[in-house]
Protein backbone atom coordinates (compact mmCIF):
# COMPACT_ATOMS: atom_id res chain seq x y z
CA UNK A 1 0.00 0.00 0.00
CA UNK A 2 2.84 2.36 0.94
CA UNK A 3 4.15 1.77 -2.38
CA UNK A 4 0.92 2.48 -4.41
CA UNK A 5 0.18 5.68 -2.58
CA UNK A 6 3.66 6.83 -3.14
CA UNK A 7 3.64 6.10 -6.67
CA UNK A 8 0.27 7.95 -6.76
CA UNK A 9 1.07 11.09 -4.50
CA UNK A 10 2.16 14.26 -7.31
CA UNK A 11 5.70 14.79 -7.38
CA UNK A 12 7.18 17.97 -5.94
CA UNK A 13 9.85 20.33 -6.38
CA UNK A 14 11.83 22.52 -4.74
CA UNK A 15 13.81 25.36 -6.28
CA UNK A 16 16.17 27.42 -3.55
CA UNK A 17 17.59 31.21 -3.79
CA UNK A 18 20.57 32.30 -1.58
CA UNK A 19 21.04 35.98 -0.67
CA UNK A 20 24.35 37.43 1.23
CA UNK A 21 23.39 39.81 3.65
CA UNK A 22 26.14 42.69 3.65
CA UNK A 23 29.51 43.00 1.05
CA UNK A 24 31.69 40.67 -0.09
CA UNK A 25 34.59 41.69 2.32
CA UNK A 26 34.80 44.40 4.70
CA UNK A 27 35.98 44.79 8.19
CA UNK A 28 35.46 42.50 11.33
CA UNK A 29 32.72 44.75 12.75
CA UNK A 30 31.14 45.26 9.16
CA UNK A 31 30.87 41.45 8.65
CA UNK A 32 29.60 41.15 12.46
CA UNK A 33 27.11 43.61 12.08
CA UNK A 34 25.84 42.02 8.76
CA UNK A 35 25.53 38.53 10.56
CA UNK A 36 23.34 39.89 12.95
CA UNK A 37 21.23 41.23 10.24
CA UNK A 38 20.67 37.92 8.67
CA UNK A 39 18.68 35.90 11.13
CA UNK A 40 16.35 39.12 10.97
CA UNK A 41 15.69 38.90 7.53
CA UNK A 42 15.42 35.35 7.73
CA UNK A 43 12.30 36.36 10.27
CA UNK A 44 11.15 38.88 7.74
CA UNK A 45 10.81 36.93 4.71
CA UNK A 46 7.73 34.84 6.49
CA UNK A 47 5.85 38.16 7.45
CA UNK A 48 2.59 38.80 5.81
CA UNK A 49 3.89 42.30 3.78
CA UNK A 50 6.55 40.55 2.07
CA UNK A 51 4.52 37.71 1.09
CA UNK A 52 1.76 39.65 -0.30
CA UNK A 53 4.94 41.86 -2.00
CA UNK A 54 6.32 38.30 -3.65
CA UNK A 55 2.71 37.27 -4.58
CA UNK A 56 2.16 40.16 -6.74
CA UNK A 57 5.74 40.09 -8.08
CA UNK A 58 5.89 36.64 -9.39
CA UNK A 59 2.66 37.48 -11.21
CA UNK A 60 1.17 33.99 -10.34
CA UNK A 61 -2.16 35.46 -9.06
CA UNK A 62 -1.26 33.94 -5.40
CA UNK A 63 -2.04 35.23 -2.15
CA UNK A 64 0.24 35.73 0.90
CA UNK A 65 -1.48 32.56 2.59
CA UNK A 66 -0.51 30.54 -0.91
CA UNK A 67 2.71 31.33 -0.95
CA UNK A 68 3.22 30.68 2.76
CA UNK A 69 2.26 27.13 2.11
CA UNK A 70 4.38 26.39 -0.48
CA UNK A 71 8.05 28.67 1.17
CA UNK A 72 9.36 24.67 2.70
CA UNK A 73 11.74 27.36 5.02
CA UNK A 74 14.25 30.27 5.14
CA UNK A 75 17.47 29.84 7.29
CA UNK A 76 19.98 32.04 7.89
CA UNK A 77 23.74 32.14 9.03
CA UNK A 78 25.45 34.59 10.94
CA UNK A 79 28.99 33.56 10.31
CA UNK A 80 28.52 33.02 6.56
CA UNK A 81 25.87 35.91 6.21
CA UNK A 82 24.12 33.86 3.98
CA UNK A 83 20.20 33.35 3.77
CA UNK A 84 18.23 30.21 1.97
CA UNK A 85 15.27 30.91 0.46
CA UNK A 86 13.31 27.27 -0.33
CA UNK A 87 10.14 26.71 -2.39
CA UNK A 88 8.35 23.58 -3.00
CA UNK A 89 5.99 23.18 -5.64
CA UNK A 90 3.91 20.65 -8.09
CA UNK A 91 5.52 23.08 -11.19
CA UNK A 92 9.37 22.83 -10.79
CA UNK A 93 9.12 26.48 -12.64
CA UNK A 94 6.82 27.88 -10.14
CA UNK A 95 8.59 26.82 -7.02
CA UNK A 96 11.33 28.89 -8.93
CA UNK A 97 9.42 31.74 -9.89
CA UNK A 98 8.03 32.29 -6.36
CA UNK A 99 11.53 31.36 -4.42
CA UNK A 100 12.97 34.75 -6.90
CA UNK A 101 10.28 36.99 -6.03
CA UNK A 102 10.60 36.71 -2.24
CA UNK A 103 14.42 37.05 -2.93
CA UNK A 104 13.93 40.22 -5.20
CA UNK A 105 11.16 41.76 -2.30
CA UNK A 106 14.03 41.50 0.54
CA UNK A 107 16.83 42.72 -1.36
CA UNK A 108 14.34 45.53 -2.28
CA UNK A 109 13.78 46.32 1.18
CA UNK A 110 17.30 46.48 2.45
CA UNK A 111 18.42 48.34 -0.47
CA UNK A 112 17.69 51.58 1.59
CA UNK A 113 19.49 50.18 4.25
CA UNK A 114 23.29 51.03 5.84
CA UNK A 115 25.87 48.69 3.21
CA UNK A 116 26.25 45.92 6.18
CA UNK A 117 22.85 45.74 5.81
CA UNK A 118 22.21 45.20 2.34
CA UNK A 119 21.23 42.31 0.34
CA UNK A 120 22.71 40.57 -2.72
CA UNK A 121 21.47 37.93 -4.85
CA UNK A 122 24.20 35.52 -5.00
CA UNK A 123 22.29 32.33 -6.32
CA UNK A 124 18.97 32.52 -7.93
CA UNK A 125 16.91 29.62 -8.11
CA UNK A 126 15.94 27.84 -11.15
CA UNK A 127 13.34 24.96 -12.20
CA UNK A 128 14.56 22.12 -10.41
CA UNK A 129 14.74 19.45 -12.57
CA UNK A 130 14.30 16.21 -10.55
CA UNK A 131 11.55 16.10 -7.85
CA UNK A 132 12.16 15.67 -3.85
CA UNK A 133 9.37 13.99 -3.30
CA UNK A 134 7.13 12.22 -2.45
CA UNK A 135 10.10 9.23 -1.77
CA UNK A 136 8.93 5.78 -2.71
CA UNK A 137 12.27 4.71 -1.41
CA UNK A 138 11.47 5.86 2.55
CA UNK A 139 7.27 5.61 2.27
CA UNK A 140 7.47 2.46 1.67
CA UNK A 141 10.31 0.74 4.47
CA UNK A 142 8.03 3.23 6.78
CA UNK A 143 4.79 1.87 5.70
CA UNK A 144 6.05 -1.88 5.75
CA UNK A 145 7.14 -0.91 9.97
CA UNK A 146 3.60 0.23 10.55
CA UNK A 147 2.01 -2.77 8.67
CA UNK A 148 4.08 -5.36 10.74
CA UNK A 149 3.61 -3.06 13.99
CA UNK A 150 -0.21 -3.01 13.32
CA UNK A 151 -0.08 -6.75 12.98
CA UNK A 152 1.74 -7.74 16.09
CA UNK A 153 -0.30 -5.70 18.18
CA UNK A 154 -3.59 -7.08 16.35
CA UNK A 155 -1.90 -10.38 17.07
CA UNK A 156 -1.80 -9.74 20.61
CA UNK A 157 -5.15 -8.19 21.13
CA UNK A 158 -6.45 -11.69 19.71
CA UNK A 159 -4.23 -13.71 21.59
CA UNK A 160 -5.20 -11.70 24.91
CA UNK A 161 -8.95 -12.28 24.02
CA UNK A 162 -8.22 -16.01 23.15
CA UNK A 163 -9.99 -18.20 26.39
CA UNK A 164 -9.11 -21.18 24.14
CA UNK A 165 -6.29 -24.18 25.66
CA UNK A 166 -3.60 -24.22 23.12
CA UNK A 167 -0.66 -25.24 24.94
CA UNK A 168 0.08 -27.77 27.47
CA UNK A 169 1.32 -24.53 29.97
CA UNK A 170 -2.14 -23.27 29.54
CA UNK A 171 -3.60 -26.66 30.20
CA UNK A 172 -1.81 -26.80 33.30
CA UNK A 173 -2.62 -22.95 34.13
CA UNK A 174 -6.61 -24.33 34.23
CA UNK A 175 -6.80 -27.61 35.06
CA UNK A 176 -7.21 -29.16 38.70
CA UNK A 177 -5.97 -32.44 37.60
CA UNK A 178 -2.29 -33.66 36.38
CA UNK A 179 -1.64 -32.60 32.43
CA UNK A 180 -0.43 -35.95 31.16
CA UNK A 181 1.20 -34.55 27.77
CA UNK A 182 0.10 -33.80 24.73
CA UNK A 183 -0.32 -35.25 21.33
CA UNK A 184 -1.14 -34.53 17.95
CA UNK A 185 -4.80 -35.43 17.43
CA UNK A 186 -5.46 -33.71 13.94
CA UNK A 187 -6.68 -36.61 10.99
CA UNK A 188 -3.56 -36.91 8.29
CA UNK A 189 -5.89 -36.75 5.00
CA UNK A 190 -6.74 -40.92 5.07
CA UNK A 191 -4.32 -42.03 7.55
CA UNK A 192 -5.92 -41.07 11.33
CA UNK A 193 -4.68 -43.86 13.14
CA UNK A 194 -0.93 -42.60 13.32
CA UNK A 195 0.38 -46.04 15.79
CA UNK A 196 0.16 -47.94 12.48
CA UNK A 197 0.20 -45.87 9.72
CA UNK A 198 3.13 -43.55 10.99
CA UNK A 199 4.51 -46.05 13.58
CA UNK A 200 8.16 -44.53 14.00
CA UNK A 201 6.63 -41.09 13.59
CA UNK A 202 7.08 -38.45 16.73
CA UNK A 203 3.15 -38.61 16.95
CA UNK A 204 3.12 -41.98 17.29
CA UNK A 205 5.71 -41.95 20.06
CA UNK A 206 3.43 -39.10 21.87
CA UNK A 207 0.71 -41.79 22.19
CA UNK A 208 2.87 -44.54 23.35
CA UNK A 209 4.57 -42.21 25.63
CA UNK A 210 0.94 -41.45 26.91
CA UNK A 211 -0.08 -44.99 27.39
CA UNK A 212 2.36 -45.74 29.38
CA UNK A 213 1.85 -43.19 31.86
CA UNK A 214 -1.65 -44.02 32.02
CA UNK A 215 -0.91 -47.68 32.49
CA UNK A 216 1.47 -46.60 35.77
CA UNK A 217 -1.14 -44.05 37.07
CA UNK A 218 -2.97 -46.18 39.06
CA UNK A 219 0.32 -47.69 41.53
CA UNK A 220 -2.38 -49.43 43.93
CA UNK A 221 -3.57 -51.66 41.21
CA UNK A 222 -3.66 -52.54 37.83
CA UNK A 223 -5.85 -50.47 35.38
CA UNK A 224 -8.81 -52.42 33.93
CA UNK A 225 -10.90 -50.01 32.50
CA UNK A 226 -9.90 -46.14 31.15
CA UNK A 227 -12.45 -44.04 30.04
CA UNK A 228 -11.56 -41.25 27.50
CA UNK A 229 -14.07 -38.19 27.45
CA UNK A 230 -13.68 -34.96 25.97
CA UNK A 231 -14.09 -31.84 27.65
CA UNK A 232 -17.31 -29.61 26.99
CA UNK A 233 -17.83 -29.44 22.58
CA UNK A 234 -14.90 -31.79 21.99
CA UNK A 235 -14.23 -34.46 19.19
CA UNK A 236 -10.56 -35.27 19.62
CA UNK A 237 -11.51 -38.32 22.41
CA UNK A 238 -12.20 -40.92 19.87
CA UNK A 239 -8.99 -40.80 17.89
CA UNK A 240 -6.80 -40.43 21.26
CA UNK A 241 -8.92 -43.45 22.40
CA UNK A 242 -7.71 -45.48 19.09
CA UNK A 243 -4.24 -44.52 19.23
CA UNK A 244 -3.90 -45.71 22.72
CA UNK A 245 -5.92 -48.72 22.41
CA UNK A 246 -3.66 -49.26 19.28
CA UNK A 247 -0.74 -48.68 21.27
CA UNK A 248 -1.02 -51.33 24.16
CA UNK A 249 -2.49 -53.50 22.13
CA UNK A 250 1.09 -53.84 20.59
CA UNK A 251 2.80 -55.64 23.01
CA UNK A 252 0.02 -58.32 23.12
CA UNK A 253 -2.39 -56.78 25.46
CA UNK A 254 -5.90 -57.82 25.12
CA UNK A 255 -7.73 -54.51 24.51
CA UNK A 256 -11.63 -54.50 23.87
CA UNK A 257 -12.81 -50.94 22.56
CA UNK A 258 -16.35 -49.45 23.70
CA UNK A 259 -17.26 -47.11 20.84
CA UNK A 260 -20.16 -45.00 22.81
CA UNK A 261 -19.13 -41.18 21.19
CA UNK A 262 -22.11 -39.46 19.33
CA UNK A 263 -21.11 -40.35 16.41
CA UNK A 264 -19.50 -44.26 16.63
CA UNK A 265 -16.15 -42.37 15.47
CA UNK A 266 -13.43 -45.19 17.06
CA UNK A 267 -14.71 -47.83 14.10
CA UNK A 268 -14.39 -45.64 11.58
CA UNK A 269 -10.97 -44.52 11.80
CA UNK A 270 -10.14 -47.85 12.23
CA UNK A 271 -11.43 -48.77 8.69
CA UNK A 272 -10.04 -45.75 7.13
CA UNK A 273 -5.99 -45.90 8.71
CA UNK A 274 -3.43 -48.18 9.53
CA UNK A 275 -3.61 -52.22 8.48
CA UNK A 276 -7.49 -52.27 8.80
CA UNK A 277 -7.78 -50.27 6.17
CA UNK A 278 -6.02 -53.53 3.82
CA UNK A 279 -7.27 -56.50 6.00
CA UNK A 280 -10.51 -57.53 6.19
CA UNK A 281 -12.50 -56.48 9.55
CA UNK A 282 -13.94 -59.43 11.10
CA UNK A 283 -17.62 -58.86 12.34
CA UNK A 284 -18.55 -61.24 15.14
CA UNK A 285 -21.64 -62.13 16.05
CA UNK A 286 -23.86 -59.49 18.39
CA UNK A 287 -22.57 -59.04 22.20
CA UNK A 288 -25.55 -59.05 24.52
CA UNK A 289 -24.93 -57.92 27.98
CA UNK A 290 -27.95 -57.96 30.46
CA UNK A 291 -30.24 -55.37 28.57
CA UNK A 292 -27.46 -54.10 26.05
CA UNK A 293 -26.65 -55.39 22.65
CA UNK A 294 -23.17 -54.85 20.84
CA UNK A 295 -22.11 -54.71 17.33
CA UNK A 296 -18.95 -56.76 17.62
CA UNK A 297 -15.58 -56.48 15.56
CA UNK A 298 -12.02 -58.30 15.85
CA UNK A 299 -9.87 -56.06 14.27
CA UNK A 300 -6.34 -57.56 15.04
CA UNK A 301 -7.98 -61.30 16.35
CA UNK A 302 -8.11 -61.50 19.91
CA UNK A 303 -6.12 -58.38 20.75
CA UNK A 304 -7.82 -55.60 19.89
CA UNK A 305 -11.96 -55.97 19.51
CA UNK A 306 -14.54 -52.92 19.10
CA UNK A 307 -17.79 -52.82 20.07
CA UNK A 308 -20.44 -50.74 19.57
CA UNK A 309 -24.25 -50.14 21.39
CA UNK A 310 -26.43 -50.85 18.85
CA UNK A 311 -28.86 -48.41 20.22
CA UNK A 312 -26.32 -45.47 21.75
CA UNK A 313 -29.29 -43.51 22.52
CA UNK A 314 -30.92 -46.13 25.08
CA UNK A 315 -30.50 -45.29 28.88
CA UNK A 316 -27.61 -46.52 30.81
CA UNK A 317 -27.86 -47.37 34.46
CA UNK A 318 -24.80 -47.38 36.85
CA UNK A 319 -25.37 -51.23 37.22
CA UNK A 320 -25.38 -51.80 33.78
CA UNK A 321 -22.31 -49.69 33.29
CA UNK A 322 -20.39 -51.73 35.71
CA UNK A 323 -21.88 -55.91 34.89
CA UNK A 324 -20.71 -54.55 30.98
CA UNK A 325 -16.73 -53.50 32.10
CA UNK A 326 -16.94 -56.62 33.85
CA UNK A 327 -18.29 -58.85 31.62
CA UNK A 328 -15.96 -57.76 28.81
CA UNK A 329 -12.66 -57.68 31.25
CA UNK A 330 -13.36 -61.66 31.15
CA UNK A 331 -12.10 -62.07 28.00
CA UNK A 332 -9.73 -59.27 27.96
CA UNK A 333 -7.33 -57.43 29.44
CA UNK A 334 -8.10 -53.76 29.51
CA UNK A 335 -11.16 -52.34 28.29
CA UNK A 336 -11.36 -48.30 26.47
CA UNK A 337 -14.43 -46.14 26.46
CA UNK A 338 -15.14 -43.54 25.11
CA UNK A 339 -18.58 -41.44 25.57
CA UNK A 340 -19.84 -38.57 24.28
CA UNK A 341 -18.33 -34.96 25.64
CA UNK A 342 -19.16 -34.39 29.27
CA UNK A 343 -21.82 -32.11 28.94
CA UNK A 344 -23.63 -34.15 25.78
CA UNK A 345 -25.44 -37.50 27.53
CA UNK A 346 -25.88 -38.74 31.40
CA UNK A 347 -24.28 -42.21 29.98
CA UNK A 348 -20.92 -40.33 30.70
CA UNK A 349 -21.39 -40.16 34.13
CA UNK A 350 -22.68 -43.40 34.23
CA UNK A 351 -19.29 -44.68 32.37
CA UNK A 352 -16.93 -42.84 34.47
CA UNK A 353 -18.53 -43.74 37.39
CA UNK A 354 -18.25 -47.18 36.54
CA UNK A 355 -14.57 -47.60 34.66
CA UNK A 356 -11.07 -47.09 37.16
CA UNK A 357 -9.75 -44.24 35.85
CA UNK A 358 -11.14 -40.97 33.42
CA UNK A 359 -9.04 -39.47 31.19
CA UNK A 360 -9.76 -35.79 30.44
CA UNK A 361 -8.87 -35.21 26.40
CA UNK A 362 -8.67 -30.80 26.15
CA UNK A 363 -9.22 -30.24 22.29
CA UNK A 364 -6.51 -27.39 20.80
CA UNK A 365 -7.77 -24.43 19.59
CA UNK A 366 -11.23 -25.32 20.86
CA UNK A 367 -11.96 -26.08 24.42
CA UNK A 368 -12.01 -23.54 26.38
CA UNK A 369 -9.53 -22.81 29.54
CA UNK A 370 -12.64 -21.88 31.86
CA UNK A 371 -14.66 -24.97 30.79
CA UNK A 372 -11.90 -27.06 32.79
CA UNK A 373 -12.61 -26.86 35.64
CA UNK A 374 -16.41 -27.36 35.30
CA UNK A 375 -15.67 -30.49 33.35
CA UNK A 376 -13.22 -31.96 35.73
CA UNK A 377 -16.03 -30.84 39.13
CA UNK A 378 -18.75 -32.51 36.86
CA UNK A 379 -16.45 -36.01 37.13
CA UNK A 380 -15.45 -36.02 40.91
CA UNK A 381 -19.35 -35.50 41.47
CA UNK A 382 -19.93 -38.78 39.84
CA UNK A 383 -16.99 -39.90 41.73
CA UNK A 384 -15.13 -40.56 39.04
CA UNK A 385 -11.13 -41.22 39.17
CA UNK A 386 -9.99 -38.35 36.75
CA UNK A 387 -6.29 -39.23 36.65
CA UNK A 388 -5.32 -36.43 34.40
CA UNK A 389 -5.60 -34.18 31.22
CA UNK A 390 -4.14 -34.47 27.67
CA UNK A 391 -3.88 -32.08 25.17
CA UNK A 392 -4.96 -33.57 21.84
């Protein structure tokens, strides 16, 4: 922008006349008188009678107040007894014109004067013939400053209105519970399920890293059952609940998956990343648990199986919630859940109320730091064991 309004701003010009106050040579207190004189006329040549006198003399048709505007300054010296006369104009010819008549109007007043006193037109001006102005070379560095100012302090007004978690410090700033890490929870175009598809990836070793805290959380006795809920609005718990089971499933442990989000999300990354996405997914036949049926499917044979409620919607009762976890830790050796957010369905409280431990997933860029602590009270009133956050 700096550079289009420079290139559009006229060009100006400035023409400059130099007068020498006095004679060429003389004695000391000759020259010393004229010295003094100089700054005076210096004074003078701004006064309203000699611009009106230089208006009508250049013939231009300007007023004083026209001329005023366009005289850039007039400086004297009182050791060289020389005065500068500068005009700036749109008409290099002009700026001439009007610098010469305000030169000719002085010398005409001091030509009455004592000889120290007198003026002498040693330099008059003429048309300029390159322009001063306006500088495309210094409007433009000055405008880029201003541009990159204005945009760091926009960038901090935002980021001072931002209530949004978007590091792990401001995780920990917020939340009442341990911050367990972070990891990397956005979808990599058809490859979410980073532990296979990306398996010596950093991202990968964030979720391992993560499982293996959350396996030595709980020091009194082994974890059986981790539920992983997202904070108020989240999605990021499914994925995070995949990657983990994915993870300790690895070394051999049995992992059975309960796929209970809104929107069944655990199965389908596993059918669109990693080696389910080339072998074939192995639907078993219906899980029925008391009063709750399961969809049923062996993704890596007996290590890793997801289920799903066939009817999510249906009411789940603490009991329920408890004879399921139990029934399924028969045949395995660790059982994930995930749920829908903590504010979107009662079947969350049921589920952490009934698994060992919660895990608290913070979504970047879109939970919110205030909906925390809310999130994490909500839990410990269903006397839940929230044994941490994650970033995701």
């Amino acid at each position: 922008m700096g550079f289009l309004v420079a290139n559009r701003l006229p060009a100006a010009y400035e023409a400059e006349a130099r007068l020498l106050v006095g004679p060429l040579s003389a004695d000391k207190d000759a020259l010393s008188a004229a010295g003094a004189q100089a700054r005076t006329y210096a004074a003078l040549a701004t006064t309203t009678p000699v611009l009106d006198a230089a208006a009508r003399r250049s013939g231009l048709g300007a007023s004083a107040s026209a001329v005023r505007s366009k005289v850039r300054d007039v400086t004297a010296s009182d050791v060289t007894r020389l005065i500068s006369i500068r005009v700036r104009d749109r008409e290099p010819a002009r700026a001439a014109t009007i610098a010469n008549a305000l030169a000719a109007v002085l010398v005409a007043r001091a030509a009455t004067g004592p000889p120290e006193g007198r003026l002498q037109t040693v330099d008059r001006a003429a048309a300029p013939q390159s322009s001063v102005g306006p500088s495309a070379s210094l409007i433009v560095p000055l405008a880029a400053v201003a541009g990159l100012l204005g945009a760091f302090g926009i960038v901090v007004l935002v980021d001072s209105l931002t209530t949004t978690v978007r590091t792990e410090g401001d995780l920990a700033a917020v939340s009442p519970v341990a911050v367990l890490g972070s990891v990397n929870g956005a979808r990599r175009g058809d490859r979410p399920l980073v532990i296979e598809a990306e398996p010596h990836s950093a991202a990968a070793a964030a979720y391992r890293l993560l499982a293996t805290k959350i396996s030595l959380s709980n020091t009194e006795r082994p974890l059986r059952s981790l539920l992983v809920l997202d904070a108020h609005g989240g999605r990021s718990s499914g994925g995070l609940a995949a990657n983990l089971a994915a993870a300790l499933a690895e070394d051999g442990t049995r992992v059975v998956v309960i796929d209970g989000g809104e929107r069944g999300g655990v199965m389908e990354l596993f059918q669109h990343g990693g080696k389910a996405s080339t072998e074939t997914v192995q639907r078993a036949r219906p899980l029925r648990i008391g009063q709750l049926t399961f969809d049923r499917f062996r993704l890596r044979g007996p290590r890793l199986i997801v289920i799903q409620p066939r009817k999510p919607s249906e009411p789940l009762y603490p009991q329920q919630a408890a004879e399921t976890i139990e029934h399924l830790l028969t045949g395995a050796d660790l059982v994930v859940l995930t749920a829908p957010p903590v504010d979107g369905s009662a079947s969350s409280m049921v589920w952490a109320n009934a698994a060992d431990a919660t895990l608290l997933v913070a979504e970047r860029d879109h939970t919110k730091r205030e909906q925390m602590g809310p999130a994490v009270e909500s839990l410990r009133i269903a006397e839940a064991n929230v044994i941490g956050t994650v970033l995701c």
